[in-house]
Every structure is written in C-alpha cells, then in structure tokens.
PDB file of N, CA and C in Angstrom:
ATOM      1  N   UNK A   1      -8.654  10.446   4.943  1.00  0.00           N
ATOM      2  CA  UNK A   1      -8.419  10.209   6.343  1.00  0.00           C
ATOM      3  C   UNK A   1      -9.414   9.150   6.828  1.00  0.00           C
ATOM      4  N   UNK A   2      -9.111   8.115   7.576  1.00  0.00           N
ATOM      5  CA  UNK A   2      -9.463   6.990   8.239  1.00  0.00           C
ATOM      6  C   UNK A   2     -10.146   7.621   9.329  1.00  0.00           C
ATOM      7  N   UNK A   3     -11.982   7.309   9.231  1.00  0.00           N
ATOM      8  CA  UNK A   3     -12.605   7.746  10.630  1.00  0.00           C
ATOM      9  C   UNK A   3     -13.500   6.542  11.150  1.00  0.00           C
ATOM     10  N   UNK A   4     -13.725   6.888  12.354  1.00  0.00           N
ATOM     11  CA  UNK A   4     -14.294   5.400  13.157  1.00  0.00           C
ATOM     12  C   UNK A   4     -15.177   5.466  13.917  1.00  0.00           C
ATOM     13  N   UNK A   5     -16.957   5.713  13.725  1.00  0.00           N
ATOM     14  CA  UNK A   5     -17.867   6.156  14.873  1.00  0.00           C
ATOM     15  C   UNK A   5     -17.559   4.926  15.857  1.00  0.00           C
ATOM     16  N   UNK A   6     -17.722   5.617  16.894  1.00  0.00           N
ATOM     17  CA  UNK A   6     -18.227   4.422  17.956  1.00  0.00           C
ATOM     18  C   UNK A   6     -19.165   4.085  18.747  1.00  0.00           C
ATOM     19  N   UNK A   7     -20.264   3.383  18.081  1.00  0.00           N
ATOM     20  CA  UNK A   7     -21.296   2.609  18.149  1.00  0.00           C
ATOM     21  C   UNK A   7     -21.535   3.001  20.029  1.00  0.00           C
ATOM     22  N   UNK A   8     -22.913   3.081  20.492  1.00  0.00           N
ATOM     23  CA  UNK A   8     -22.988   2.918  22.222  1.00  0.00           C
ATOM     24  C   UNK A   8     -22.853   1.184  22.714  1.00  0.00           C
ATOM     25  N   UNK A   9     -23.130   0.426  22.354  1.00  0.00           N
ATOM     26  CA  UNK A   9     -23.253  -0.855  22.272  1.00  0.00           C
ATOM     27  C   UNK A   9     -21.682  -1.408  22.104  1.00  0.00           C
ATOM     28  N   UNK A  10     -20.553  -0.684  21.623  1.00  0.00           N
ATOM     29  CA  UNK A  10     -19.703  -1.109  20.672  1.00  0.00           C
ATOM     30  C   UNK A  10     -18.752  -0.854  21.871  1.00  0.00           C
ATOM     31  N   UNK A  11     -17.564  -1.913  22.147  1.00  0.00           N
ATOM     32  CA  UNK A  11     -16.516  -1.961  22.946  1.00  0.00           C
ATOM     33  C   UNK A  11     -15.569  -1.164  22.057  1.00  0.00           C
ATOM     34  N   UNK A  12     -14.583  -0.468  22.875  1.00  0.00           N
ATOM     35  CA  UNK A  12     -13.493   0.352  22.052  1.00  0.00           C
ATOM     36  C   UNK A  12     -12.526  -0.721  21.220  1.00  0.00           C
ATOM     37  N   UNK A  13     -12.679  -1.786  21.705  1.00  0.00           N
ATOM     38  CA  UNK A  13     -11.204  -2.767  21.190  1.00  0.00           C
ATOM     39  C   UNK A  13     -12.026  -3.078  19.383  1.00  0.00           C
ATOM     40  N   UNK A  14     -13.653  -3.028  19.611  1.00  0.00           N
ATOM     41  CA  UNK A  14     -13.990  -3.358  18.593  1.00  0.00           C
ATOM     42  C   UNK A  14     -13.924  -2.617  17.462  1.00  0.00           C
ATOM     43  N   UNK A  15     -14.284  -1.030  17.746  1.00  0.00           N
ATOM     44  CA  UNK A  15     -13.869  -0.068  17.245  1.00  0.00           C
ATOM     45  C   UNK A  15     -12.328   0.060  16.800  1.00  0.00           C
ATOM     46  N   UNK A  16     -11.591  -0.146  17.265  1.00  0.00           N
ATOM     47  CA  UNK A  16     -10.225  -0.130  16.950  1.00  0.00           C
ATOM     48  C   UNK A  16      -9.894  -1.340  16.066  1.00  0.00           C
ATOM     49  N   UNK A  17     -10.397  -2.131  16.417  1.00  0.00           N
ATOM     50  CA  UNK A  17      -9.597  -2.840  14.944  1.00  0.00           C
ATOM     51  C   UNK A  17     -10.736  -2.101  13.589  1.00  0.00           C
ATOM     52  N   UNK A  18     -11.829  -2.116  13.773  1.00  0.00           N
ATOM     53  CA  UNK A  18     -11.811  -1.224  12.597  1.00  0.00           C
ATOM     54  C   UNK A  18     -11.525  -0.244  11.830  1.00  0.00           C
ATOM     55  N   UNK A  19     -11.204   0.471  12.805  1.00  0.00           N
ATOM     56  CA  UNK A  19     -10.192   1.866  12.479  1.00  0.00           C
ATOM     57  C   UNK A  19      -8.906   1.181  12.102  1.00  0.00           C
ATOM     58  N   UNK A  20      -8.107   0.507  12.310  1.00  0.00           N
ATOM     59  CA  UNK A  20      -7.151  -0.246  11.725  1.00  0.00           C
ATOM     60  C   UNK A  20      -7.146  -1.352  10.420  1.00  0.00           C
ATOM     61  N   UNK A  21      -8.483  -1.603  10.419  1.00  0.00           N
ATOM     62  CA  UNK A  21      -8.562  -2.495   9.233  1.00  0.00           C
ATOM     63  C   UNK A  21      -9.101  -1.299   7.903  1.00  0.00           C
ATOM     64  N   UNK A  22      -9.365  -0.553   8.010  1.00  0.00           N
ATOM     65  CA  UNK A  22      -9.821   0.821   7.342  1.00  0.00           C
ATOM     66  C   UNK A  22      -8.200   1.795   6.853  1.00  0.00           C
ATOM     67  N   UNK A  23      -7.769   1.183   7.840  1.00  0.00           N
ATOM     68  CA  UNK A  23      -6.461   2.065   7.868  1.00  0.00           C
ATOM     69  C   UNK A  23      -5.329   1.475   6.970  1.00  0.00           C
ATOM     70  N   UNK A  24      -5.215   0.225   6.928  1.00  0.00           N
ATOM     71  CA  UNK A  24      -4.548  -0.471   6.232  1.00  0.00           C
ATOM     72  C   UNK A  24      -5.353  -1.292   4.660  1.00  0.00           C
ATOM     73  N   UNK A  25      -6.631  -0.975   4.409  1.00  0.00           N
ATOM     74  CA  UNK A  25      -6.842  -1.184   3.706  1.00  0.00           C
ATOM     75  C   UNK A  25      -6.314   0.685   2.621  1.00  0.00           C
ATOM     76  N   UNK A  26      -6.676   1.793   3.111  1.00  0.00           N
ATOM     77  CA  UNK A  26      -6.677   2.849   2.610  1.00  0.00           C
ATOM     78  C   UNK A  26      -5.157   3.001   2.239  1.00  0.00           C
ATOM     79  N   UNK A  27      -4.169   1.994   2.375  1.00  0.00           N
ATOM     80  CA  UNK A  27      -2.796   2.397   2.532  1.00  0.00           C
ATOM     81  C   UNK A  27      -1.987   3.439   3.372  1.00  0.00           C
ATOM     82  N   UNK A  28      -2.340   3.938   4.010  1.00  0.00           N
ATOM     83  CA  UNK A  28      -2.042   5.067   4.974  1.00  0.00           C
ATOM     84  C   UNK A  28      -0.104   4.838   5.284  1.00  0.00           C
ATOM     85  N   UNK A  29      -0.141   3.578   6.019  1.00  0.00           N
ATOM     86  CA  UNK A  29       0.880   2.862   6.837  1.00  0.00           C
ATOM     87  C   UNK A  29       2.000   3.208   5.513  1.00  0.00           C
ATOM     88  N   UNK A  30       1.822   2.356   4.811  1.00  0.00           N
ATOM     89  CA  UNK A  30       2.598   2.068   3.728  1.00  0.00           C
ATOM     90  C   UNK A  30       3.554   3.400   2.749  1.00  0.00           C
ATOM     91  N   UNK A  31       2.258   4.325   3.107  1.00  0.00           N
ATOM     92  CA  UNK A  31       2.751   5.538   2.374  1.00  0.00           C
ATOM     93  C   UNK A  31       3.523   6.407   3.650  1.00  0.00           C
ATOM     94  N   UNK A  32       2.916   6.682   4.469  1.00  0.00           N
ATOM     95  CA  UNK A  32       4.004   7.391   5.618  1.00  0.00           C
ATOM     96  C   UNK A  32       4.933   6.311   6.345  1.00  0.00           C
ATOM     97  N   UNK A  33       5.380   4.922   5.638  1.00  0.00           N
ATOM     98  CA  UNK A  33       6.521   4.130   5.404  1.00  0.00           C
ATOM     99  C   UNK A  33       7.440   5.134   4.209  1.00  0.00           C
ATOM    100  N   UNK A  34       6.500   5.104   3.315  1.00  0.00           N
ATOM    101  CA  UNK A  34       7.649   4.761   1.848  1.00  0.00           C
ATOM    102  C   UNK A  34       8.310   6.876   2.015  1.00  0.00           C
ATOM    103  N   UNK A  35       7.006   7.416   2.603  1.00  0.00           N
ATOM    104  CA  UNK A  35       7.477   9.181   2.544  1.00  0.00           C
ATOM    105  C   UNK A  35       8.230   9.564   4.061  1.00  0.00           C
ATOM    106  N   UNK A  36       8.542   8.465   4.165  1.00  0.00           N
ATOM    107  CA  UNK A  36       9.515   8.708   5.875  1.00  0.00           C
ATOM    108  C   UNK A  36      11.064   9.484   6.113  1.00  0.00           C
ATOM    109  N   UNK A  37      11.627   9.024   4.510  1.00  0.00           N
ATOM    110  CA  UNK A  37      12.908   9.383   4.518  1.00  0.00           C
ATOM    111  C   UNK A  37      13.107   9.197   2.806  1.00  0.00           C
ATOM    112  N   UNK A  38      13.601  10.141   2.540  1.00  0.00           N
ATOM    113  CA  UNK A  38      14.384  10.587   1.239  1.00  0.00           C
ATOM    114  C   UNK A  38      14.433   8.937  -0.080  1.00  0.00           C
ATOM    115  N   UNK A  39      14.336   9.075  -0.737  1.00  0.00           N
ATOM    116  CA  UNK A  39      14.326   7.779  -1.743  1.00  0.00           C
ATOM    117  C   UNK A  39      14.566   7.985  -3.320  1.00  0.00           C
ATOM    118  N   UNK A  40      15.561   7.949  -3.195  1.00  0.00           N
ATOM    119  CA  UNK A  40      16.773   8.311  -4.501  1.00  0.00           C
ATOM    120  C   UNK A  40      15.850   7.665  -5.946  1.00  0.00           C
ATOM    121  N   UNK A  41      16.316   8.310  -6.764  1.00  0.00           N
ATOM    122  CA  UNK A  41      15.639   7.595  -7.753  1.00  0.00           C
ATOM    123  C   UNK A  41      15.756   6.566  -8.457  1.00  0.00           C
ATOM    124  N   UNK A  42      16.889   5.647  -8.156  1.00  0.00           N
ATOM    125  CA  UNK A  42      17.577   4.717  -8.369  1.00  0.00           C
ATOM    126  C   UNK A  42      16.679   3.351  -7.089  1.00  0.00           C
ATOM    127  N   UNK A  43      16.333   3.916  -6.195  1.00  0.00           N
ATOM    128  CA  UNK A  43      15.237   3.136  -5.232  1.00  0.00           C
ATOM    129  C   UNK A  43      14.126   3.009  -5.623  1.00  0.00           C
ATOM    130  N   UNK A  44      13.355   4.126  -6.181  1.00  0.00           N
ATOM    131  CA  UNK A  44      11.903   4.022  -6.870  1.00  0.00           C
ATOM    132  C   UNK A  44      11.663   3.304  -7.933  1.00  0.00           C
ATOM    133  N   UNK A  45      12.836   3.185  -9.174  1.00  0.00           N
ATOM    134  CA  UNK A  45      12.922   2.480 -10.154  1.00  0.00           C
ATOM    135  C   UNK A  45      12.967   1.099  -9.801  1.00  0.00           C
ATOM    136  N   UNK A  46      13.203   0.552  -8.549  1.00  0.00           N
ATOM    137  CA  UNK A  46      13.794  -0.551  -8.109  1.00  0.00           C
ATOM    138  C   UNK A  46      12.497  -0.837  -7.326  1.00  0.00           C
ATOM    139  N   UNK A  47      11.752  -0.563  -6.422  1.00  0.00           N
ATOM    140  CA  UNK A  47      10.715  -0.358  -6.032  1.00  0.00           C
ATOM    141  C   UNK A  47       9.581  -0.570  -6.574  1.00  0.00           C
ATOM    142  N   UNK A  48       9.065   0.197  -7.779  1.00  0.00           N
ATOM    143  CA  UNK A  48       8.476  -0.070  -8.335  1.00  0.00           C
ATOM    144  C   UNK A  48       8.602  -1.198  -9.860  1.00  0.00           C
ATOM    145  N   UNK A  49       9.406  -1.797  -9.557  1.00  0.00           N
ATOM    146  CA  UNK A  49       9.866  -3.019 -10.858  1.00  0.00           C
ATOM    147  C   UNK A  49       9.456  -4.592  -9.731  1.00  0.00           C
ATOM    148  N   UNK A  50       9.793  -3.880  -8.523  1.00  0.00           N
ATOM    149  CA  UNK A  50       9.831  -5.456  -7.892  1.00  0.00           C
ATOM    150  C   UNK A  50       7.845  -5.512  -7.760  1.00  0.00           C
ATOM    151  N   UNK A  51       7.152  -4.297  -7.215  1.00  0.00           N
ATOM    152  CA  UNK A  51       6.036  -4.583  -7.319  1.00  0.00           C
ATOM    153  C   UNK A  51       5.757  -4.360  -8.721  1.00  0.00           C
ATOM    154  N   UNK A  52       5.833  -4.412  -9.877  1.00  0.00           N
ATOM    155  CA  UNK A  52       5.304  -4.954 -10.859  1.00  0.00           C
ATOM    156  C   UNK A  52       5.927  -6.722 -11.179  1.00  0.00           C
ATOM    157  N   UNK A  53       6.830  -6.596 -10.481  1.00  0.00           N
ATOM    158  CA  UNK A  53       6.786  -8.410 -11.130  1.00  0.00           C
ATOM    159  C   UNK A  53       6.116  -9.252 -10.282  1.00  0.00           C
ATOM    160  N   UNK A  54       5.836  -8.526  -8.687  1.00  0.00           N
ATOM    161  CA  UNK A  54       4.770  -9.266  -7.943  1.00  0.00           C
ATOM    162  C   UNK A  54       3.160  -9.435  -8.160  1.00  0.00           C
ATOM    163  N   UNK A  55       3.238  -8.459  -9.270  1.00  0.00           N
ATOM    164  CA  UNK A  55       1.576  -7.914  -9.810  1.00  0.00           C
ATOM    165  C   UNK A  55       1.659  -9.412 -11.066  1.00  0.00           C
TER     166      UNK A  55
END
C-alpha cells in the first residue's frame, strides 16, 4: 500500500503528486485495471505475449 507523510512545510498538491508518483511506480493502477473485470484465458495469453515482445 502507497503511503504519503505530509511534511509541515509541505503544500498538499506537493504531497499528492507524490503519493501518485509512488502509486504508479508500485503498479497499483494497472493491476486494479487488469483485475476490474473477468479476463478469459485466451486474453492473458495475448496480454502477456504482446508485453513480452515489448520487453
């Protein structure tokens, strides 16, 4: 889980993109993308072939 002190000195906007750059580095987004809705196994095979030829 993605956590974010916030500094006394520290504006919230500044805080927030770090909590967002933390957040998207940890993959978070991506995975409660890909676990959103049902994904046949005929998608995963397909899925995971296109990111290996991008690797």
């Amino acid at each position: 889980m993605a956590q974010v002190t916030v500094n006394q000195d520290e504006s919230i906007e500044a805080a927030l993109r770090r909590f967002k750059r933390r957040v998207s580095k940890a993959g978070i987004f991506s995975d409660l993308k890909r676990t959103r809705h049902y994904e046949t196994p005929a998608e995963k095979r397909k899925r995971k072939a296109s990111s290996r030829r991008r690797r």
